[in-house]
C-alpha atoms as a PDB file:
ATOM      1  CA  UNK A   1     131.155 -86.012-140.967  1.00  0.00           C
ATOM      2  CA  UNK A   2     129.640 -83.296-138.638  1.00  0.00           C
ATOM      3  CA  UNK A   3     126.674 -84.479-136.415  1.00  0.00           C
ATOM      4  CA  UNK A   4     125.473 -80.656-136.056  1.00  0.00           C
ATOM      5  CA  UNK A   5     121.944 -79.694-136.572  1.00  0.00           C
ATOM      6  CA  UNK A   6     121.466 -78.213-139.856  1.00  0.00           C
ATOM      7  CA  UNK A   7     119.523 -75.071-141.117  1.00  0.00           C
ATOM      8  CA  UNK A   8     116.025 -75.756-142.097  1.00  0.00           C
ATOM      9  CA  UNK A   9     115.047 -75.564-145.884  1.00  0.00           C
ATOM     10  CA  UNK A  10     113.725 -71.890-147.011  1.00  0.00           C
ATOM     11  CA  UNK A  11     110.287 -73.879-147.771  1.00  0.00           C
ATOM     12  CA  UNK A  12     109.286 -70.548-149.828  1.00  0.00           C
ATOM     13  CA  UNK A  13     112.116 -70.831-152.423  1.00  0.00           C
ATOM     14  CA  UNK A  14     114.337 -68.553-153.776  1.00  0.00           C
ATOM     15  CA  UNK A  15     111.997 -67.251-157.161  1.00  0.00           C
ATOM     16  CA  UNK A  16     110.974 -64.264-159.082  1.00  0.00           C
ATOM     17  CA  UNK A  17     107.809 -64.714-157.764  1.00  0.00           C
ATOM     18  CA  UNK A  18     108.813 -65.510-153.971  1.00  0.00           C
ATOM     19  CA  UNK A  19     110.780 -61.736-153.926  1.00  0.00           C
ATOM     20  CA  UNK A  20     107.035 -60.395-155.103  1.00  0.00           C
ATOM     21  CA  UNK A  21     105.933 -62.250-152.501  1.00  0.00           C
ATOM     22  CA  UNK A  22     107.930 -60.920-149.752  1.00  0.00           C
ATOM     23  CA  UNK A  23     107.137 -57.261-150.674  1.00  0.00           C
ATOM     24  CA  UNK A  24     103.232 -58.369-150.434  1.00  0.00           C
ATOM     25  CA  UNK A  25     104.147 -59.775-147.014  1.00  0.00           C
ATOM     26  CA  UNK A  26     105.323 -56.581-145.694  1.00  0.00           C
ATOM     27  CA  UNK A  27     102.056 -54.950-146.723  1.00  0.00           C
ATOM     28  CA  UNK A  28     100.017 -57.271-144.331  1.00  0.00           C
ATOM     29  CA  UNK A  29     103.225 -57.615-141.260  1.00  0.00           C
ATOM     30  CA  UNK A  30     104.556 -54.047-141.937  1.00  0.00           C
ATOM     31  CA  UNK A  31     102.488 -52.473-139.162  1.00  0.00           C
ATOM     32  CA  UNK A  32     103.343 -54.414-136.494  1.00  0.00           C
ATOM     33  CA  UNK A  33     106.857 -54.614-137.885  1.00  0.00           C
ATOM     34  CA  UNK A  34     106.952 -50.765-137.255  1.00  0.00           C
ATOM     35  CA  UNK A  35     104.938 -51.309-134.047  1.00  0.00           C
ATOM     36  CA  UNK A  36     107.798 -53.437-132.536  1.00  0.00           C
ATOM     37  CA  UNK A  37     110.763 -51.261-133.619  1.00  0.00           C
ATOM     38  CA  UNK A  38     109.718 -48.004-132.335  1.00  0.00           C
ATOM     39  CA  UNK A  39     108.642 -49.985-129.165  1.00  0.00           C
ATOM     40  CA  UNK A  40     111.942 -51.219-128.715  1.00  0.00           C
ATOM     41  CA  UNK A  41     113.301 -47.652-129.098  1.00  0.00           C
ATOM     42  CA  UNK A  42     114.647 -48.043-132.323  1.00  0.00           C
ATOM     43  CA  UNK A  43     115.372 -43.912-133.092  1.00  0.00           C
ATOM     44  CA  UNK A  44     117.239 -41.422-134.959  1.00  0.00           C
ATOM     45  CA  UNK A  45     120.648 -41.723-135.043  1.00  0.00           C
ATOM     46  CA  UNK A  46     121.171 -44.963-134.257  1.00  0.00           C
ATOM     47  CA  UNK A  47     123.043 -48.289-136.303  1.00  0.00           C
ATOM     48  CA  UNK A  48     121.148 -51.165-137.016  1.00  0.00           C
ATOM     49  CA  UNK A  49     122.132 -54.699-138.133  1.00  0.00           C
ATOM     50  CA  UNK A  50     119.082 -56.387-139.472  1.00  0.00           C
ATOM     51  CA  UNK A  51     119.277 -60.210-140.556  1.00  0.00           C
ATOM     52  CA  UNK A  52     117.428 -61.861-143.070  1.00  0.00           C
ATOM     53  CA  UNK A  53     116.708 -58.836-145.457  1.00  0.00           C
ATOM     54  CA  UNK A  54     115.056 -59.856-148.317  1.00  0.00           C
ATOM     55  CA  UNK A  55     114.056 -57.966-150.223  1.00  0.00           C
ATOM     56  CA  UNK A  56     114.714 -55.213-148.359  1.00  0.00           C
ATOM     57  CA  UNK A  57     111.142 -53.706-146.510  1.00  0.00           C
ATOM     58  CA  UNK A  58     112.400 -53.752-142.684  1.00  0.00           C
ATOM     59  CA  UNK A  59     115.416 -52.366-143.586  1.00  0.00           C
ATOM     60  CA  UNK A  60     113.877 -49.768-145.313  1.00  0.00           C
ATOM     61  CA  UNK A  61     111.578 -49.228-142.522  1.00  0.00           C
ATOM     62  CA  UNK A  62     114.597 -49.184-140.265  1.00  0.00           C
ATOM     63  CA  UNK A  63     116.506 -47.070-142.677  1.00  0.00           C
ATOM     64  CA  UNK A  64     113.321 -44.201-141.971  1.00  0.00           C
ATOM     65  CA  UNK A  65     113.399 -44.420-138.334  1.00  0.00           C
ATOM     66  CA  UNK A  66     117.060 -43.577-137.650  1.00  0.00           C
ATOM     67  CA  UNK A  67     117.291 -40.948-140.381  1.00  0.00           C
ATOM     68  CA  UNK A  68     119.943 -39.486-141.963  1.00  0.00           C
ATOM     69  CA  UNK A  69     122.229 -39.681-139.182  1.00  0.00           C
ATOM     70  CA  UNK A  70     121.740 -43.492-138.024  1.00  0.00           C
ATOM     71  CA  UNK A  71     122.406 -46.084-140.365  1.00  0.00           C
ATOM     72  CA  UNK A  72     121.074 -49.782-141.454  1.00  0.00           C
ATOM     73  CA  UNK A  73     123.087 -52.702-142.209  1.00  0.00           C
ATOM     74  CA  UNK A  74     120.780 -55.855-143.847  1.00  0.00           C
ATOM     75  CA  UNK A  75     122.288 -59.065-144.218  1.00  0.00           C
ATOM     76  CA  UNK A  76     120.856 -61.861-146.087  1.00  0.00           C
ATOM     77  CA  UNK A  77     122.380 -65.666-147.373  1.00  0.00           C
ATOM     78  CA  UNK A  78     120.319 -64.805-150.932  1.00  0.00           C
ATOM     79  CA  UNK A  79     122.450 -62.421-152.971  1.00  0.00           C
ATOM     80  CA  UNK A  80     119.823 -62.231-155.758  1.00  0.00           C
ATOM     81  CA  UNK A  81     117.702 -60.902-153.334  1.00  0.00           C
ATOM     82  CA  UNK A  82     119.789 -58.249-152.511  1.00  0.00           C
ATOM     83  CA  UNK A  83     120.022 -56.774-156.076  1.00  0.00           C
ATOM     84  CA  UNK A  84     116.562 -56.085-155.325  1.00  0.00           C
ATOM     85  CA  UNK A  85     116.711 -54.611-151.562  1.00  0.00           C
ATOM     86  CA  UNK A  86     118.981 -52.265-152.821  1.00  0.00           C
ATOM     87  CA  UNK A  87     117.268 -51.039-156.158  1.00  0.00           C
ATOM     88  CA  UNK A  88     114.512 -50.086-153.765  1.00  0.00           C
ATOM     89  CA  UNK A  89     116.244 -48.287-151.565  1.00  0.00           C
ATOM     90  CA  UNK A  90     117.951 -45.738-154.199  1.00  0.00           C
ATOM     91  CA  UNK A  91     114.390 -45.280-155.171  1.00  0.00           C
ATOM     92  CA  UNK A  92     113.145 -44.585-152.369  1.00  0.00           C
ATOM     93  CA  UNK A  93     116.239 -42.252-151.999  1.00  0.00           C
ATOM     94  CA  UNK A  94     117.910 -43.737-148.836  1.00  0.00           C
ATOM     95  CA  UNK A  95     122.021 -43.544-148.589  1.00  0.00           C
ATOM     96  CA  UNK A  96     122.093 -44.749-145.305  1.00  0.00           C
ATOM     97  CA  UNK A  97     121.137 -48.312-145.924  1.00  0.00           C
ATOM     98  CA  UNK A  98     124.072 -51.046-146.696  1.00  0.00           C
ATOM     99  CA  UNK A  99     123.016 -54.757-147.950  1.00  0.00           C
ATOM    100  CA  UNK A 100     125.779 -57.349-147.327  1.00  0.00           C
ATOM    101  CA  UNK A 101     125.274 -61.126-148.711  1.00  0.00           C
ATOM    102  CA  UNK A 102     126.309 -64.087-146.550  1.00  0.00           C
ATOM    103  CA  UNK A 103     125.541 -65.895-143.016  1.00  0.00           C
ATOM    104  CA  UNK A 104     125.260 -62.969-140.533  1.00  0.00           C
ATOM    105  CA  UNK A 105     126.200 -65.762-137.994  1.00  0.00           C
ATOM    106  CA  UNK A 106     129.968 -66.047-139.982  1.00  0.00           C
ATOM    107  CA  UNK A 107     130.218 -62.915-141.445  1.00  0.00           C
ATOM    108  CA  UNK A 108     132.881 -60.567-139.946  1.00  0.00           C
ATOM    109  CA  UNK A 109     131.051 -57.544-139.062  1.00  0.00           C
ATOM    110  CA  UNK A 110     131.908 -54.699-136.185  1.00  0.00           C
ATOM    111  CA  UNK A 111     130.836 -54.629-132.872  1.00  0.00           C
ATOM    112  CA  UNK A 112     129.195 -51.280-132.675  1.00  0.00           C
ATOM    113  CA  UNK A 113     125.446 -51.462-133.980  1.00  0.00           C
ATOM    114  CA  UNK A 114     122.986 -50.122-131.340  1.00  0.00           C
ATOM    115  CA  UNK A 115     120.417 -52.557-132.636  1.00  0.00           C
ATOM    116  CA  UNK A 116     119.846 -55.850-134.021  1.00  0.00           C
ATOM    117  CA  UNK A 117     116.511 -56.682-135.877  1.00  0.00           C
ATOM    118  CA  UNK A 118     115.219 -59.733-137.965  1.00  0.00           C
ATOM    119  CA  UNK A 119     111.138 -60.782-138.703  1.00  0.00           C
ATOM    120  CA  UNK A 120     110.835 -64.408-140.197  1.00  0.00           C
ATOM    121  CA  UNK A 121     114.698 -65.637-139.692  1.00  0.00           C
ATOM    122  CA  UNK A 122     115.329 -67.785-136.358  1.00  0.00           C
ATOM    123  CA  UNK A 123     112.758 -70.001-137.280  1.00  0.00           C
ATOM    124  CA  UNK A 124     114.805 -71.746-139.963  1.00  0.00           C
ATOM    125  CA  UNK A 125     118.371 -71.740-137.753  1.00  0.00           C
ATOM    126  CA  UNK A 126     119.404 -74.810-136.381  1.00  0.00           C
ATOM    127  CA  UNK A 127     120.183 -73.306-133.676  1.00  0.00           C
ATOM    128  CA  UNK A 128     118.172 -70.062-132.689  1.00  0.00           C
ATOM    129  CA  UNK A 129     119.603 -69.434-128.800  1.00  0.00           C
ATOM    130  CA  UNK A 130     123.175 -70.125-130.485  1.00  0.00           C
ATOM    131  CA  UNK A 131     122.866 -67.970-133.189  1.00  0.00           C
ATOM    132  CA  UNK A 132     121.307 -64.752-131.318  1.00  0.00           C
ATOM    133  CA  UNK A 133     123.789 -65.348-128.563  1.00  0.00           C
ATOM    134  CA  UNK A 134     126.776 -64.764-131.244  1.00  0.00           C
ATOM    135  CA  UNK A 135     124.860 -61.893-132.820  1.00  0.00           C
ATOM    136  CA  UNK A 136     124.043 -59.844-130.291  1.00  0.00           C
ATOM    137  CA  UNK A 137     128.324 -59.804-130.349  1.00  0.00           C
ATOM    138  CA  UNK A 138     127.998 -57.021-132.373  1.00  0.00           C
ATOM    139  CA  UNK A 139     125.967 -54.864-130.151  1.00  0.00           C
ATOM    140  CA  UNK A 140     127.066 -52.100-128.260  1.00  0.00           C
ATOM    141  CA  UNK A 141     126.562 -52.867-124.248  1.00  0.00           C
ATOM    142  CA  UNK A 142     123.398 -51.057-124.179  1.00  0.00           C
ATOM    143  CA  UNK A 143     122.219 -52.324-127.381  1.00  0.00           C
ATOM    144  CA  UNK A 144     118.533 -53.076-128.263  1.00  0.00           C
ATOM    145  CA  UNK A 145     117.274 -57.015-129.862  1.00  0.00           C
ATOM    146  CA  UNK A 146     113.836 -57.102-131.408  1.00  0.00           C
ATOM    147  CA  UNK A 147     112.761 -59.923-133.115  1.00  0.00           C
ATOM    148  CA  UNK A 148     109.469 -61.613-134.454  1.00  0.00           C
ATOM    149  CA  UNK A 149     108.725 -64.909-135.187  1.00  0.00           C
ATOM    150  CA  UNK A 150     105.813 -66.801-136.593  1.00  0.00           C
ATOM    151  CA  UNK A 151     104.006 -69.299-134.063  1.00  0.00           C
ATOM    152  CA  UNK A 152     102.647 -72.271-136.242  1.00  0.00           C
ATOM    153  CA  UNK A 153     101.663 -74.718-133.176  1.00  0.00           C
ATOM    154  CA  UNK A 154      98.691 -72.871-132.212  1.00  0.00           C
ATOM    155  CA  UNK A 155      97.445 -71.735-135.597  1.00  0.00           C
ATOM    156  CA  UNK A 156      95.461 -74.662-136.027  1.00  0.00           C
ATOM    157  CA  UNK A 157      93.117 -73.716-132.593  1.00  0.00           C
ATOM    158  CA  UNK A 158      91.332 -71.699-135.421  1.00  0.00           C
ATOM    159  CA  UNK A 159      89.905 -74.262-137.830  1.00  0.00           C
ATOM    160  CA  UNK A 160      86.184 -74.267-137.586  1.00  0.00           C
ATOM    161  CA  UNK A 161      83.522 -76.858-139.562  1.00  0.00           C
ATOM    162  CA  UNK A 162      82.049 -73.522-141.280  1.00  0.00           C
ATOM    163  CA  UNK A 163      85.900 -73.237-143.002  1.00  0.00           C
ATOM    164  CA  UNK A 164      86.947 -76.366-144.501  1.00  0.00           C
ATOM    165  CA  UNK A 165      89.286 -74.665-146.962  1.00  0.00           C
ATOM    166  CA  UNK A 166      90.622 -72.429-144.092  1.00  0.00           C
ATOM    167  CA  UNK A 167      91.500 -75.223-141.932  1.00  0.00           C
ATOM    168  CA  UNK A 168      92.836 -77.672-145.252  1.00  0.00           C
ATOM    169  CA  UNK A 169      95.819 -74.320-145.961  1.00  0.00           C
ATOM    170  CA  UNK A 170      96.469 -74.161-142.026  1.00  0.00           C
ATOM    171  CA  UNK A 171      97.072 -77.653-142.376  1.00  0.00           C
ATOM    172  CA  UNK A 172      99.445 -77.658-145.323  1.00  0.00           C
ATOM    173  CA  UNK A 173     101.305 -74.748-144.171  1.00  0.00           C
ATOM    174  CA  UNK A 174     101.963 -76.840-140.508  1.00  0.00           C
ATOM    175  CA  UNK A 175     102.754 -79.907-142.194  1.00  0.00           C
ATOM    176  CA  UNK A 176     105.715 -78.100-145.222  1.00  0.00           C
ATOM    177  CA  UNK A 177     106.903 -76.296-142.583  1.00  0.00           C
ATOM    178  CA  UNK A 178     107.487 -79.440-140.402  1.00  0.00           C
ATOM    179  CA  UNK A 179     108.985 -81.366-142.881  1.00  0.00           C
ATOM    180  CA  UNK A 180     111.596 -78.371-144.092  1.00  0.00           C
ATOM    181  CA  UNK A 181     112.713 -79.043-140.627  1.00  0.00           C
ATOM    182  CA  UNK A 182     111.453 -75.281-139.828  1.00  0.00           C
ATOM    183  CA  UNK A 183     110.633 -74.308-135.962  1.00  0.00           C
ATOM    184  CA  UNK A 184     106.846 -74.218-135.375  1.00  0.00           C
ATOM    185  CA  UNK A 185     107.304 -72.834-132.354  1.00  0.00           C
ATOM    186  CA  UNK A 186     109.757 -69.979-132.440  1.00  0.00           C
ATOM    187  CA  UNK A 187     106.852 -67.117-131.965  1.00  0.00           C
ATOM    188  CA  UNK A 188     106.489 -68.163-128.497  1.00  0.00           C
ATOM    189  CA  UNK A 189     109.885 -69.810-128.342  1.00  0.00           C
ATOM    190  CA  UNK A 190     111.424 -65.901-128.939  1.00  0.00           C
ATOM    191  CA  UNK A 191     111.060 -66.015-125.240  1.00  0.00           C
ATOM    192  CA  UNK A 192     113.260 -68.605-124.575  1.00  0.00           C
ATOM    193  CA  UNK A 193     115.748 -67.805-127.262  1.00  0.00           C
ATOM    194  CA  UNK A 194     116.442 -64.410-125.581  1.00  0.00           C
ATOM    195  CA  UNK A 195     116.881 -65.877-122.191  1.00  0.00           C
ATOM    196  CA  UNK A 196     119.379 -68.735-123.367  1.00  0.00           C
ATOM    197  CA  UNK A 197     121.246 -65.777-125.171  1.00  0.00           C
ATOM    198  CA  UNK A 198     121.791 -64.544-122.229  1.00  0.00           C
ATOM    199  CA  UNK A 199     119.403 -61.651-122.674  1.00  0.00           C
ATOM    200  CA  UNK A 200     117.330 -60.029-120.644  1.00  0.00           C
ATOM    201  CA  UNK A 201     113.785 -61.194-120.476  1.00  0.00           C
ATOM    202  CA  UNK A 202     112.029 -59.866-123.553  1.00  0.00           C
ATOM    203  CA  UNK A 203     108.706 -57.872-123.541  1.00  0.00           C
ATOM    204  CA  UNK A 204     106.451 -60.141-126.133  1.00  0.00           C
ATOM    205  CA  UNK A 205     103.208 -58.938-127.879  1.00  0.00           C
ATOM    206  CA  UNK A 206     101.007 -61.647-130.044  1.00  0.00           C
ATOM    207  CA  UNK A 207      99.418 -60.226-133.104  1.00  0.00           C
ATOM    208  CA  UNK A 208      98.230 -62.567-136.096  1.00  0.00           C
ATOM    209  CA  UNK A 209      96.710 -60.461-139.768  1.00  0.00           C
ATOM    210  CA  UNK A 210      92.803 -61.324-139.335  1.00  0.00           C
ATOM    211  CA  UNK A 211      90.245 -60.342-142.081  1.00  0.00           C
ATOM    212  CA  UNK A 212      86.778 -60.706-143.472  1.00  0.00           C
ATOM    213  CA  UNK A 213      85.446 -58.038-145.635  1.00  0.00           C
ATOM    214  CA  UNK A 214      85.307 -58.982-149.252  1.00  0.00           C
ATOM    215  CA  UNK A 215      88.583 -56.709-150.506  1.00  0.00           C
ATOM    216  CA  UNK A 216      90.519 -57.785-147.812  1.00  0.00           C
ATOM    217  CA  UNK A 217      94.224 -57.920-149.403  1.00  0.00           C
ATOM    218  CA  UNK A 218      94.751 -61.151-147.132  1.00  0.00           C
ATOM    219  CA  UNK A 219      93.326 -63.716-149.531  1.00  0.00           C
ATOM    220  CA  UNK A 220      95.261 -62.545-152.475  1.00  0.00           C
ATOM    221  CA  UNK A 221      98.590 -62.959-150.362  1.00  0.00           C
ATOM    222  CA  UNK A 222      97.334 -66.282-149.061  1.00  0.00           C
ATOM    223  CA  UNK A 223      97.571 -67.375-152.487  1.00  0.00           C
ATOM    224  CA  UNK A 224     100.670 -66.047-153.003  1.00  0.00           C
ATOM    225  CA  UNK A 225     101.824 -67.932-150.209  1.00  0.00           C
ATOM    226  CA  UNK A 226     100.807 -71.071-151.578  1.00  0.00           C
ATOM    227  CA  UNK A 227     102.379 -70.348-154.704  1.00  0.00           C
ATOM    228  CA  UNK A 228     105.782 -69.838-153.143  1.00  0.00           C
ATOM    229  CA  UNK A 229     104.987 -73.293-151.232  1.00  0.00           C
ATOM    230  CA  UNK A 230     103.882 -75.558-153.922  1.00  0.00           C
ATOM    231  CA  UNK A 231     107.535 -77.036-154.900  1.00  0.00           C
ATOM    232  CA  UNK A 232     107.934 -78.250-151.628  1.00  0.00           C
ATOM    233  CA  UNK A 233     104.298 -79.502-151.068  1.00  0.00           C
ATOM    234  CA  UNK A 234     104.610 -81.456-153.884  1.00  0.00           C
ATOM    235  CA  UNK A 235     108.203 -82.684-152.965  1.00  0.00           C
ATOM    236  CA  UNK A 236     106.990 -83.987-150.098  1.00  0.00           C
ATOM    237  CA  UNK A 237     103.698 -85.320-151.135  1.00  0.00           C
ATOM    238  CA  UNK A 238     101.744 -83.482-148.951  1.00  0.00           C
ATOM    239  CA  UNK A 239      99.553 -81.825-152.169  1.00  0.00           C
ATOM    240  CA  UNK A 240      99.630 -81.186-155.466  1.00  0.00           C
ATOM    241  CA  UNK A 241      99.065 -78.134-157.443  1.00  0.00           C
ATOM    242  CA  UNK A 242      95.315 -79.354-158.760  1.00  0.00           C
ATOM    243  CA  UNK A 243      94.684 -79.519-154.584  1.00  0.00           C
ATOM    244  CA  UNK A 244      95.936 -76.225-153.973  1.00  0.00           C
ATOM    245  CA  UNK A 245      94.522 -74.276-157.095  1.00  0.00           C
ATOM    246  CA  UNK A 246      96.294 -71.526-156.535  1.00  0.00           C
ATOM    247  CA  UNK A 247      95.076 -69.856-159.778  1.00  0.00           C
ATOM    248  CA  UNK A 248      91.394 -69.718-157.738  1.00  0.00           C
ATOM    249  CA  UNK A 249      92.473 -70.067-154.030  1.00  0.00           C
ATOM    250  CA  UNK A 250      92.094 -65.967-153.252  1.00  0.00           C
ATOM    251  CA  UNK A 251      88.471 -66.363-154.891  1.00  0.00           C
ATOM    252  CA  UNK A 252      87.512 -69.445-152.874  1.00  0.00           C
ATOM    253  CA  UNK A 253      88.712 -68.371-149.368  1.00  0.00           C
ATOM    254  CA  UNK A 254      87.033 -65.266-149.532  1.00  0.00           C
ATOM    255  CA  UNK A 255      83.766 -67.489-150.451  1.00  0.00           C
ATOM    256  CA  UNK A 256      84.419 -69.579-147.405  1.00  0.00           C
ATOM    257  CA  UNK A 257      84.647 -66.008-145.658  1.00  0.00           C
ATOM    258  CA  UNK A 258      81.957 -63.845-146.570  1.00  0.00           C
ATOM    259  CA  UNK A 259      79.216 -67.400-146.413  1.00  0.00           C
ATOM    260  CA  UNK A 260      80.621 -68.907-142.848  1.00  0.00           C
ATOM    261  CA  UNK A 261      80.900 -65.236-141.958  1.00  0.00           C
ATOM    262  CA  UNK A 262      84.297 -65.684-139.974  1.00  0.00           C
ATOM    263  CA  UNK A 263      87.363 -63.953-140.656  1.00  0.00           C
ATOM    264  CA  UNK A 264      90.640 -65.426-142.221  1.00  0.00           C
ATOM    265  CA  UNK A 265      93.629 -65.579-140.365  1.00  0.00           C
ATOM    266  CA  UNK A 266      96.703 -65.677-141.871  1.00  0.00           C
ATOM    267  CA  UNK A 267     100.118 -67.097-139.849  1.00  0.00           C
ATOM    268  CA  UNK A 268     100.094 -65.469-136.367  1.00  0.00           C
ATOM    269  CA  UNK A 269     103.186 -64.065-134.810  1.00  0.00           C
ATOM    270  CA  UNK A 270     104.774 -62.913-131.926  1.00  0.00           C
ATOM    271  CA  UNK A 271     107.290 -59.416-131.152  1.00  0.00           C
ATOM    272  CA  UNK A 272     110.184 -59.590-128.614  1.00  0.00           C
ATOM    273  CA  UNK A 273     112.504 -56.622-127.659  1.00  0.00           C
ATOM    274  CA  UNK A 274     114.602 -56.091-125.297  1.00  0.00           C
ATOM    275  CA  UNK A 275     117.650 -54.269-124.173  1.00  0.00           C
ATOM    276  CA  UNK A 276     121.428 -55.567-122.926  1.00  0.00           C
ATOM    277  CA  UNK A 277     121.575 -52.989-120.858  1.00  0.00           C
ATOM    278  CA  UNK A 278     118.821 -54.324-118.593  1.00  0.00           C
ATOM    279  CA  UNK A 279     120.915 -57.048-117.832  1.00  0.00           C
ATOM    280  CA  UNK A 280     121.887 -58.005-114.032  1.00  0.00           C
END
């Protein structure tokens, strides 16, 4: 029997209603998604393998930025998901955009992408350093690696007295993702993954979705967050779906909100790019 780490659980599931939720997600991360990719140089022309698709929005996003000429590659270990990813991309009328079910880390791909791209995918590896290290394989010498991670250990520095709901969902969120054997810690961690790749030093930029007016789209998805969580909260007794409420929870935390007057942060999370070709 193999002593190796394992993956950590996909706490969010694999449902209907988790794909739904992804698309919401890139509503509220999309723009500093898009931030981090033209940052990192990410430009016409150019072939990009992204990992951990989904349901398809940052290779779609990709799939804009390198036009007609470049072309995307999205990998993901759900090949349900996938149906979806690529519905939405005929729609939206892209032919450059490939979707290619399975472990990125096993998969036999070539070695000539001029990028390599994931949001929301080292933090349930086993392995993170390992698995970039491999990946970045595929890259051409002067390839590009931009990443982001979420950064759960310091999300709790925001609880407050005023928010007692607030700091009850930060809680849950830390404690499901801790016991799915997720990394807490791979937002600021990114940094350390690159450089045990053997990467370059990464430039890193902290951003976390903060809002308090009263049709701020952020309480909705909170709920929709909670949704996707509730199997595994209640698997591991850590609350149950009366606690959570999630029929009501979008109502409530924008009460909290608009009476303690403080704004709502959802998960924070960190960008990292960098290119092979600034290597010694």
């Amino acid at each position: 029997m193999s002593n190796a780490p394992r993956d950590a659980a996909y706490a969010l599931g694999r449902t209907s209603h988790e794909t739904t939720r992804l698309i919401e997600q890139s509503k509220i991360y999309g723009g500093s998604t898009q931030r981090l990719l033209e940052a990192a140089g990410i430009a016409n022309g150019m072939k990009v393998l992204e990992i951990g698709s989904g349901a398809g929005d940052v290779a779609l996003t990709l799939a804009e930025l390198v036009g007609k000429e470049g072309r995307v590659v999205g990998v993901d270990v759900n090949a349900d998901i996938l149906e979806t990813a690529r519905k939405r991309a005929e729609a939206a009328g892209f032919t450059n955009v490939e979707f290619i079910a399975g472990d990125a880390r096993k998969l036999e791909l070539p070695n000539d992408f001029d990028a390599l791209v994931g949001r929301f995918v080292l933090m349930y590896m086993a392995n993170p350093s390992d698995a970039l290290k491999h990946l970045v394989t595929h890259l051409r010498p002067d390839g590009i690696v931009a990443f982001q991670e979420p950064e759960y250990t310091i999300y709790p520095a925001v609880a407050h007295p005023d928010t007692p709901l607030m700091n009850q969902l930060i809680s849950w969120i830390v404690e499901v993702f801790q016991a799915t054997g997720a990394h807490l810690d791979k937002g600021i961690g990114l940094y350390r993954v690159f450089v045990e790749a053997g990467l370059p030093e990464p430039i890193m930029h902290f951003e976390a979705p903060v809002g308090a007016a009263e049709t701020w789209a952020g309480y909705r998805y909170m709920a929709t967050i909670f949704e996707s969580l509730l199997p595994m909260l209640e698997k591991y007794d850590i609350a149950t779906a009366a606690e959570v409420g999630v029929e009501t929870l979008a109502a409530r935390v924008r009460e909290e909100v608009l009476i303690a007057k403080r704004p709502f942060f959802l998960p924070l999370h960190l960008s990292a790019y960098t290119r092979m070709s600034h290597l010694p």
